[in-house]
C-alpha atoms as a PDB file:
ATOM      1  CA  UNK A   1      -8.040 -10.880   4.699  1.00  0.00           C
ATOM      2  CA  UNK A   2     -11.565 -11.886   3.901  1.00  0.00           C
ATOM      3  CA  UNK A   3     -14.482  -9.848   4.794  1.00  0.00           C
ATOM      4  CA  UNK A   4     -17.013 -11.250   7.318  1.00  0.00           C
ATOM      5  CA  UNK A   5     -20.521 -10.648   7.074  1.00  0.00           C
ATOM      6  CA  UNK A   6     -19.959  -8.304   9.996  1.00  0.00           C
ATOM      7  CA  UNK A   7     -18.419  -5.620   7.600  1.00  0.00           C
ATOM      8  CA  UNK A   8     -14.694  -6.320   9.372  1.00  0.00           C
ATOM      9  CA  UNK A   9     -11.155  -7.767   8.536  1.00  0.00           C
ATOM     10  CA  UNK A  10     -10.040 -10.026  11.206  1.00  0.00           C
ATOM     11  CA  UNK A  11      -6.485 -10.560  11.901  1.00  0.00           C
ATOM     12  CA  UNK A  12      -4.618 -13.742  10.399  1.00  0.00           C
ATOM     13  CA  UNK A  13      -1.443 -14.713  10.091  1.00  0.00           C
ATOM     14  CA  UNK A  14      -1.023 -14.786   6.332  1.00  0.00           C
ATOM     15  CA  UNK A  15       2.462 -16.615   4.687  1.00  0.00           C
ATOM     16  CA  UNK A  16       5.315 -13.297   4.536  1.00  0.00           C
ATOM     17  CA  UNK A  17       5.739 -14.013   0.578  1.00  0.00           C
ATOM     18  CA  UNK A  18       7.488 -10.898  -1.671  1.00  0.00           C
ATOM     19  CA  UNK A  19       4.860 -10.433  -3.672  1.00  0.00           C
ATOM     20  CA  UNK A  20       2.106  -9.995  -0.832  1.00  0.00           C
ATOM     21  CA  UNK A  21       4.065  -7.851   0.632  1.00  0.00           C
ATOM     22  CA  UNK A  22       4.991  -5.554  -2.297  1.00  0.00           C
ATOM     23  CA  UNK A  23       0.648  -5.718  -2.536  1.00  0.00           C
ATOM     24  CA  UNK A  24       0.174  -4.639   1.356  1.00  0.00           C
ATOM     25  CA  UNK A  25       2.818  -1.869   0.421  1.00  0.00           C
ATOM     26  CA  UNK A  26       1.502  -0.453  -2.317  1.00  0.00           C
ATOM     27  CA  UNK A  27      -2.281  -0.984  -1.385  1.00  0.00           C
ATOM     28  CA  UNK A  28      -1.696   0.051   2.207  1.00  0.00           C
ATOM     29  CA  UNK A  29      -0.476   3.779   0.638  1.00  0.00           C
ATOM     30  CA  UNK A  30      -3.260   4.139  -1.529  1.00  0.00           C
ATOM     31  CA  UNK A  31      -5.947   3.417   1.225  1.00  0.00           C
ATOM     32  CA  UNK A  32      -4.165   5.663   3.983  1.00  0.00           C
ATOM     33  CA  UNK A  33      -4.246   8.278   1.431  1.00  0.00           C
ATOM     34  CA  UNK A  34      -8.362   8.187   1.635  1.00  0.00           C
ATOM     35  CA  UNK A  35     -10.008   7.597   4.449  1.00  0.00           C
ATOM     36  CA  UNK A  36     -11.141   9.680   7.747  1.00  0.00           C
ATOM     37  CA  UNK A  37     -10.419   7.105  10.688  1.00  0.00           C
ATOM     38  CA  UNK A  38      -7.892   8.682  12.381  1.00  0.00           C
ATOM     39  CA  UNK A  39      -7.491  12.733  12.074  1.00  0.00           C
ATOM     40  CA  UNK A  40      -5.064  14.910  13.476  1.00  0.00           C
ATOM     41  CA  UNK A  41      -4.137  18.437  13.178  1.00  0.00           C
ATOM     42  CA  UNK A  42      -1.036  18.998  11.733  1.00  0.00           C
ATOM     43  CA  UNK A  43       1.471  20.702  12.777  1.00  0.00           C
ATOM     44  CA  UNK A  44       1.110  24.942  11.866  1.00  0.00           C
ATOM     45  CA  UNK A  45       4.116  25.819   9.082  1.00  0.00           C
ATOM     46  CA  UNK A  46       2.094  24.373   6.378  1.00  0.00           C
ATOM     47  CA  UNK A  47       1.139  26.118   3.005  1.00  0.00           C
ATOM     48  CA  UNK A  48      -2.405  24.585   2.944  1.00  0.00           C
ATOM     49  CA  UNK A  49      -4.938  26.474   6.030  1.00  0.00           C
ATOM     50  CA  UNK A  50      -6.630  23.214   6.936  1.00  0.00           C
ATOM     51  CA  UNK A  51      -3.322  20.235   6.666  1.00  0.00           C
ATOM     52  CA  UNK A  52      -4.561  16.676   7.902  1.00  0.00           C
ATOM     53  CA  UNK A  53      -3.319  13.415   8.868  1.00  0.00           C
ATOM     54  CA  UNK A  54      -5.510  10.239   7.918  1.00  0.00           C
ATOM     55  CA  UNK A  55      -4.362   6.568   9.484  1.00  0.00           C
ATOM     56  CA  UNK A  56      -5.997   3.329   7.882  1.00  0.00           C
ATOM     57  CA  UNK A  57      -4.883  -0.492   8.524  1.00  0.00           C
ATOM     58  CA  UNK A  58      -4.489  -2.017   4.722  1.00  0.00           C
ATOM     59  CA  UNK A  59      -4.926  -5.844   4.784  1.00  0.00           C
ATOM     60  CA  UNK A  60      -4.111  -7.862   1.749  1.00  0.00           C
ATOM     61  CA  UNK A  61      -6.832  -9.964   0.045  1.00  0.00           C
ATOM     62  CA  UNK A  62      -4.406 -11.990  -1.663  1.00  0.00           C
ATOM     63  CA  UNK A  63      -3.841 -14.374   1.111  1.00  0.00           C
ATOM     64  CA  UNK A  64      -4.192 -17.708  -0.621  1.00  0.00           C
ATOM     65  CA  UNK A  65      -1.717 -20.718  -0.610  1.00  0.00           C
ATOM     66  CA  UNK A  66      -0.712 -19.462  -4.393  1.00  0.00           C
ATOM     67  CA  UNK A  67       0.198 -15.679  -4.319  1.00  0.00           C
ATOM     68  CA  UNK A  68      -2.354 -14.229  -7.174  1.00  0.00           C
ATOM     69  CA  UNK A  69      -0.839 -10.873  -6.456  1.00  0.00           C
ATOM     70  CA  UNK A  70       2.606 -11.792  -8.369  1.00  0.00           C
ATOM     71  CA  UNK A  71       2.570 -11.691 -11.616  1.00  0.00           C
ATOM     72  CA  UNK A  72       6.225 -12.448 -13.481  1.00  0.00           C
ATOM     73  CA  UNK A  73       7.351 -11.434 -16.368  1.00  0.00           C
ATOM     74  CA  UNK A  74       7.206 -13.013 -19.836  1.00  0.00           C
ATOM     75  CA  UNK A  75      10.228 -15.889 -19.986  1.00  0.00           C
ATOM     76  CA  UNK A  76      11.527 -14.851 -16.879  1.00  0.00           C
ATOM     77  CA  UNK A  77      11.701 -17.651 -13.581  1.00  0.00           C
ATOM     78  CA  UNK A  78       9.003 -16.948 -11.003  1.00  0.00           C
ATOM     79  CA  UNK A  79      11.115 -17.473  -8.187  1.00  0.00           C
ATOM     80  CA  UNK A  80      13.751 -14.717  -8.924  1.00  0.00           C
ATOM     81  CA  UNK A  81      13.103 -10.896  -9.447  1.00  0.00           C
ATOM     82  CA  UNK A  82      13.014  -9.805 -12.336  1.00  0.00           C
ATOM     83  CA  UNK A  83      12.294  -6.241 -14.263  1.00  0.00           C
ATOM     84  CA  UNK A  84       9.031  -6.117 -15.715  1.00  0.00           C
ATOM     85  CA  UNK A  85       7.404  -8.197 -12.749  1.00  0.00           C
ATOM     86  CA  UNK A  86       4.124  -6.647 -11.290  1.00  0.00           C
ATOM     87  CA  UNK A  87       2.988  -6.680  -7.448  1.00  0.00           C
ATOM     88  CA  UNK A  88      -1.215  -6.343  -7.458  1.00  0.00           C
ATOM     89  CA  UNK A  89      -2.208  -4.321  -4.563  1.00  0.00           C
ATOM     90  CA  UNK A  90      -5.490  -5.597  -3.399  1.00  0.00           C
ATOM     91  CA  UNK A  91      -6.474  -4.496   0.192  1.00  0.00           C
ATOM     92  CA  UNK A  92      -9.077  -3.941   2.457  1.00  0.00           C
ATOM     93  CA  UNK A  93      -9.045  -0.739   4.538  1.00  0.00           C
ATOM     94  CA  UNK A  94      -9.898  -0.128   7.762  1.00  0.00           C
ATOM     95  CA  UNK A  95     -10.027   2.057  10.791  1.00  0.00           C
ATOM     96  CA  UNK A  96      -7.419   1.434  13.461  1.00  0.00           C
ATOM     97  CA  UNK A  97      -9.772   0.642  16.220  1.00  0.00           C
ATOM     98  CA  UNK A  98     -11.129  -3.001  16.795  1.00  0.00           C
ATOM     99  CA  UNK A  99     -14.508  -3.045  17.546  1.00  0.00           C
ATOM    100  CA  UNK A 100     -16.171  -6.196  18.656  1.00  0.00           C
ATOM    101  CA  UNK A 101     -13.070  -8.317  17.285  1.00  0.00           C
ATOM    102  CA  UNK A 102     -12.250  -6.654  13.999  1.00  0.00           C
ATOM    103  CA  UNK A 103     -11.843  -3.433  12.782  1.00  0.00           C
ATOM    104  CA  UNK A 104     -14.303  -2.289  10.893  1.00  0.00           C
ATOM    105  CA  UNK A 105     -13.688  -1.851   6.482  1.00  0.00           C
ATOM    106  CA  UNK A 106     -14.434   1.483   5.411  1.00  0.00           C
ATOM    107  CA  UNK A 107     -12.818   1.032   1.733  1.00  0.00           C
ATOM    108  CA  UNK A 108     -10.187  -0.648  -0.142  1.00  0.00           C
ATOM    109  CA  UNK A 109      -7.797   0.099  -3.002  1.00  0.00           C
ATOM    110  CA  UNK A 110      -6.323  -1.304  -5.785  1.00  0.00           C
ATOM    111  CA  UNK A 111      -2.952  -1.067  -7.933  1.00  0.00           C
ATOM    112  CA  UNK A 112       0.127  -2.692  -9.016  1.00  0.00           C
ATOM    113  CA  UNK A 113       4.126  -2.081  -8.429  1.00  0.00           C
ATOM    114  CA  UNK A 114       6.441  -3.003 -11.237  1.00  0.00           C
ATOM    115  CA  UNK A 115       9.950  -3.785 -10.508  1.00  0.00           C
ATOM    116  CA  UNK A 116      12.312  -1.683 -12.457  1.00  0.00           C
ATOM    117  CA  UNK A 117      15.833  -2.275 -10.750  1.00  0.00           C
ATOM    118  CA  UNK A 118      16.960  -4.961  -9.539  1.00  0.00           C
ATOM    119  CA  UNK A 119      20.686  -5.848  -7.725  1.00  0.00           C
ATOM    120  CA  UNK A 120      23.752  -6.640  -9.971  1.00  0.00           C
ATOM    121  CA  UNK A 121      23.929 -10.351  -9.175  1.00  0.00           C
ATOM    122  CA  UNK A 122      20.667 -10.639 -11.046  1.00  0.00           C
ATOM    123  CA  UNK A 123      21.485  -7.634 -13.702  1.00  0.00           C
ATOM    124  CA  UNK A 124      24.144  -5.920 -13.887  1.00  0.00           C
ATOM    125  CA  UNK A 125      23.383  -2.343 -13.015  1.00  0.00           C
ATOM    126  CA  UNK A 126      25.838   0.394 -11.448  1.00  0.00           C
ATOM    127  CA  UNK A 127      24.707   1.367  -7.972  1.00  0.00           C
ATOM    128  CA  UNK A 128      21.823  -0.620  -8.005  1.00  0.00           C
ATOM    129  CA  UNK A 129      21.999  -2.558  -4.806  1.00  0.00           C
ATOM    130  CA  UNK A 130      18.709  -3.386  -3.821  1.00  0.00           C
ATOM    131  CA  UNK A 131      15.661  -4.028  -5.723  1.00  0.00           C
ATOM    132  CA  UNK A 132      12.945  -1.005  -6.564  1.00  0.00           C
ATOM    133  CA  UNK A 133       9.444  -0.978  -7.694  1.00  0.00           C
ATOM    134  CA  UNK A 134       7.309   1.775  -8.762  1.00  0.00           C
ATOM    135  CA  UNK A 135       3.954   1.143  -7.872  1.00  0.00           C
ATOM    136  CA  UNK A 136       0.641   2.941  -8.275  1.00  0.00           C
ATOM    137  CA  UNK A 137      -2.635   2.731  -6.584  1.00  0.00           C
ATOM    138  CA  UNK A 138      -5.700   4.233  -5.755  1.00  0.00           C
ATOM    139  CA  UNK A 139      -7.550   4.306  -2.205  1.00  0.00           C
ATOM    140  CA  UNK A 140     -11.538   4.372  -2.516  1.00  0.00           C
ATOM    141  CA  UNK A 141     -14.096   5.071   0.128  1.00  0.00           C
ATOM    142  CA  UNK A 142     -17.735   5.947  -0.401  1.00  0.00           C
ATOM    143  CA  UNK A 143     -16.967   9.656  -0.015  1.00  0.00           C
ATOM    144  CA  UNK A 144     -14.560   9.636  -2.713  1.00  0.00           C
ATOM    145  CA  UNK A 145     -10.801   8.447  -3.267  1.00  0.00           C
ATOM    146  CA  UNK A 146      -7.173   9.252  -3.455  1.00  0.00           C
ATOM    147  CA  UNK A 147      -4.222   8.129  -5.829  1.00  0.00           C
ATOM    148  CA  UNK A 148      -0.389   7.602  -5.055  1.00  0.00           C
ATOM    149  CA  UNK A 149       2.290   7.011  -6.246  1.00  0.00           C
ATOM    150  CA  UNK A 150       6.344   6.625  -5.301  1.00  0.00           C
ATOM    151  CA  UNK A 151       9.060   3.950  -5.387  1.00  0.00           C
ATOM    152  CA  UNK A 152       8.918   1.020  -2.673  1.00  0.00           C
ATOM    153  CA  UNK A 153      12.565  -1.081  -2.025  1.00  0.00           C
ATOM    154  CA  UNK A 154      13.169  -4.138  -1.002  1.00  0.00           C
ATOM    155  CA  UNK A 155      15.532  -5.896   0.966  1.00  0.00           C
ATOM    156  CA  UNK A 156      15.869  -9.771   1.190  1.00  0.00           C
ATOM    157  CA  UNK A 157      12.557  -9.705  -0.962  1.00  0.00           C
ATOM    158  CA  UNK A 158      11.131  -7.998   1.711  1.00  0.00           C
ATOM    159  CA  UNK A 159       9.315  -4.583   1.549  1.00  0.00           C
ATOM    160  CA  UNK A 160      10.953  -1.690   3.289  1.00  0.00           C
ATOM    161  CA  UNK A 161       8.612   1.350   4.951  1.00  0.00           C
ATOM    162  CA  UNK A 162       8.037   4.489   2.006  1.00  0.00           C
ATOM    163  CA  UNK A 163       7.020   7.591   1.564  1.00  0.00           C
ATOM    164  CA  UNK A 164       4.243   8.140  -1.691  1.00  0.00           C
ATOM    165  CA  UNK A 165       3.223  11.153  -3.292  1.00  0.00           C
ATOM    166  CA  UNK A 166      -0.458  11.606  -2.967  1.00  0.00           C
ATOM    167  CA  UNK A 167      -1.123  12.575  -7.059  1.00  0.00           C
ATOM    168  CA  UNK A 168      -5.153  13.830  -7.075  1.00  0.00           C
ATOM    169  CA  UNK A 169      -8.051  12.235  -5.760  1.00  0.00           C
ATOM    170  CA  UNK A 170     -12.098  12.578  -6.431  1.00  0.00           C
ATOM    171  CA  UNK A 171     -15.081  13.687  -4.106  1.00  0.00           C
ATOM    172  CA  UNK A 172     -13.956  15.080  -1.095  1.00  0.00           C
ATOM    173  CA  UNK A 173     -10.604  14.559  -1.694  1.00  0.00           C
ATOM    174  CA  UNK A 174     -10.842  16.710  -4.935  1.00  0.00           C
ATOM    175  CA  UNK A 175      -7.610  18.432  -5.939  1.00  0.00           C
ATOM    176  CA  UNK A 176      -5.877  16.352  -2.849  1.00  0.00           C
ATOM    177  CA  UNK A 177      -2.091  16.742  -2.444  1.00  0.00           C
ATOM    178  CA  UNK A 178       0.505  15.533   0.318  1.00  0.00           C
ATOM    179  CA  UNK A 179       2.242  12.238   1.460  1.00  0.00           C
ATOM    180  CA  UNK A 180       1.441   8.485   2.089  1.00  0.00           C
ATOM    181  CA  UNK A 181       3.451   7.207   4.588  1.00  0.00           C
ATOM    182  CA  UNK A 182       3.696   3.392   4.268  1.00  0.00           C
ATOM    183  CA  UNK A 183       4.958   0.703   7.311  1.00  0.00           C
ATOM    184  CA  UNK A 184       4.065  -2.901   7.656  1.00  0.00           C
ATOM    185  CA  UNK A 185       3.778  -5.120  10.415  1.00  0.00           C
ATOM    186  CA  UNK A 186       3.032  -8.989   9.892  1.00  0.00           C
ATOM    187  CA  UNK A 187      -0.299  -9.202   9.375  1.00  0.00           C
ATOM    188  CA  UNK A 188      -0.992  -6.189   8.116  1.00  0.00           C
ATOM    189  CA  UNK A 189       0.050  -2.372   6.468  1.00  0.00           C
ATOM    190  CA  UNK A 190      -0.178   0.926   8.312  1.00  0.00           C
ATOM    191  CA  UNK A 191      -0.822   4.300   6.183  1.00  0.00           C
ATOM    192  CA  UNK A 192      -0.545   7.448   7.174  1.00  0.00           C
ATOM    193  CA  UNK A 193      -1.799  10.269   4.860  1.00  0.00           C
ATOM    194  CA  UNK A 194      -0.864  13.834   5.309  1.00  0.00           C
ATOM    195  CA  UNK A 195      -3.120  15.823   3.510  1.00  0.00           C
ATOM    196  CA  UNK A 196      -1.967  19.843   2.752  1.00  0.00           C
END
């Protein structure tokens, strides 16, 4: 997405490639893990006495006709999987309310996924049947940021939705624990942040 003078990401219909995908993913858990659009109570049981939820929209920045967010492997083919690959996450986030045409950046994060299994036609691995990537990435916001962290599959080179474990953050999200949920839609992420 590129940022318009307005301070906004506008909706586009950016090329469905792997690796911007694996970036959304990863960069879309890292931002819903920091920011204060969307709060909820949640639900009593908890061990924490204030839990939260936090929901961001994560759009990719690396939208361009050549994927900069892919980066393969030393000797290995760009156009097949391999271990060792790296995903950049590079997004911007925002609320989930448009205003005015575009919803309104109030951060972004930043991180990378490396694949580490990938299905036995490629390498032979037992009970490896789809590929996995661990990825890590940290959500920023003027107020401070959050860091997560968890394994995202894939299927048909596609990401599928997954659940990160929010590992610290800074500022007011000092000492920070809980989940990033991560979905995607096609133009852009969804995260949803459970705080304890």
């Amino acid at each position: 997405m590129h940022a318009h003078t307005t301070g906004q990401a506008r909706m586009q219909n950016p090329a469905p490639t792997f690796a911007r995908w694996a970036a959304v993913i990863a960069t879309a858990a890292a931002l819903a893990a920091c920011g204060t659009p969307r709060v909820a109570a949640a639900t009593p049981g908890g061990s924490a006495s204030n839990p939260r939820t936090l929901t961001y929209y994560a759009f990719d920045i690396n939208n361009g006709t050549t994927d900069p967010g892919f980066i393969p492997a030393p000797g290995t083919n760009p156009k097949v999987f391999a271990q060792g690959d790296e995903l950049i996450i590079n997004d911007q986030l925002t609320t989930t309310r448009q205003v005015n045409g575009g919803y309104p950046i109030v951060g972004h994060d930043a991180g990378v996924c490396t694949l580490t299994r990938i299905p036995p036609h490629q390498i032979p691995q037992q009970h490896a049947n789809q590929t996995l990537a661990n990825c890590v990435v940290t959500a920023v916001w003027d107020n401070g940021s959050l860091t997560v962290q968890g394994v995202v599959g894939f299927k048909s080179r596609q990401p599928e939705p997954a659940v990160f474990a929010v590992t610290g953050g800074t500022g007011r999200f000092d000492g920070a624990a809980g989940t990033l949920g991560l979905s995607f839609t096609k133009k852009f992420k969804i995260l949803t942040i459970k705080l304890k």
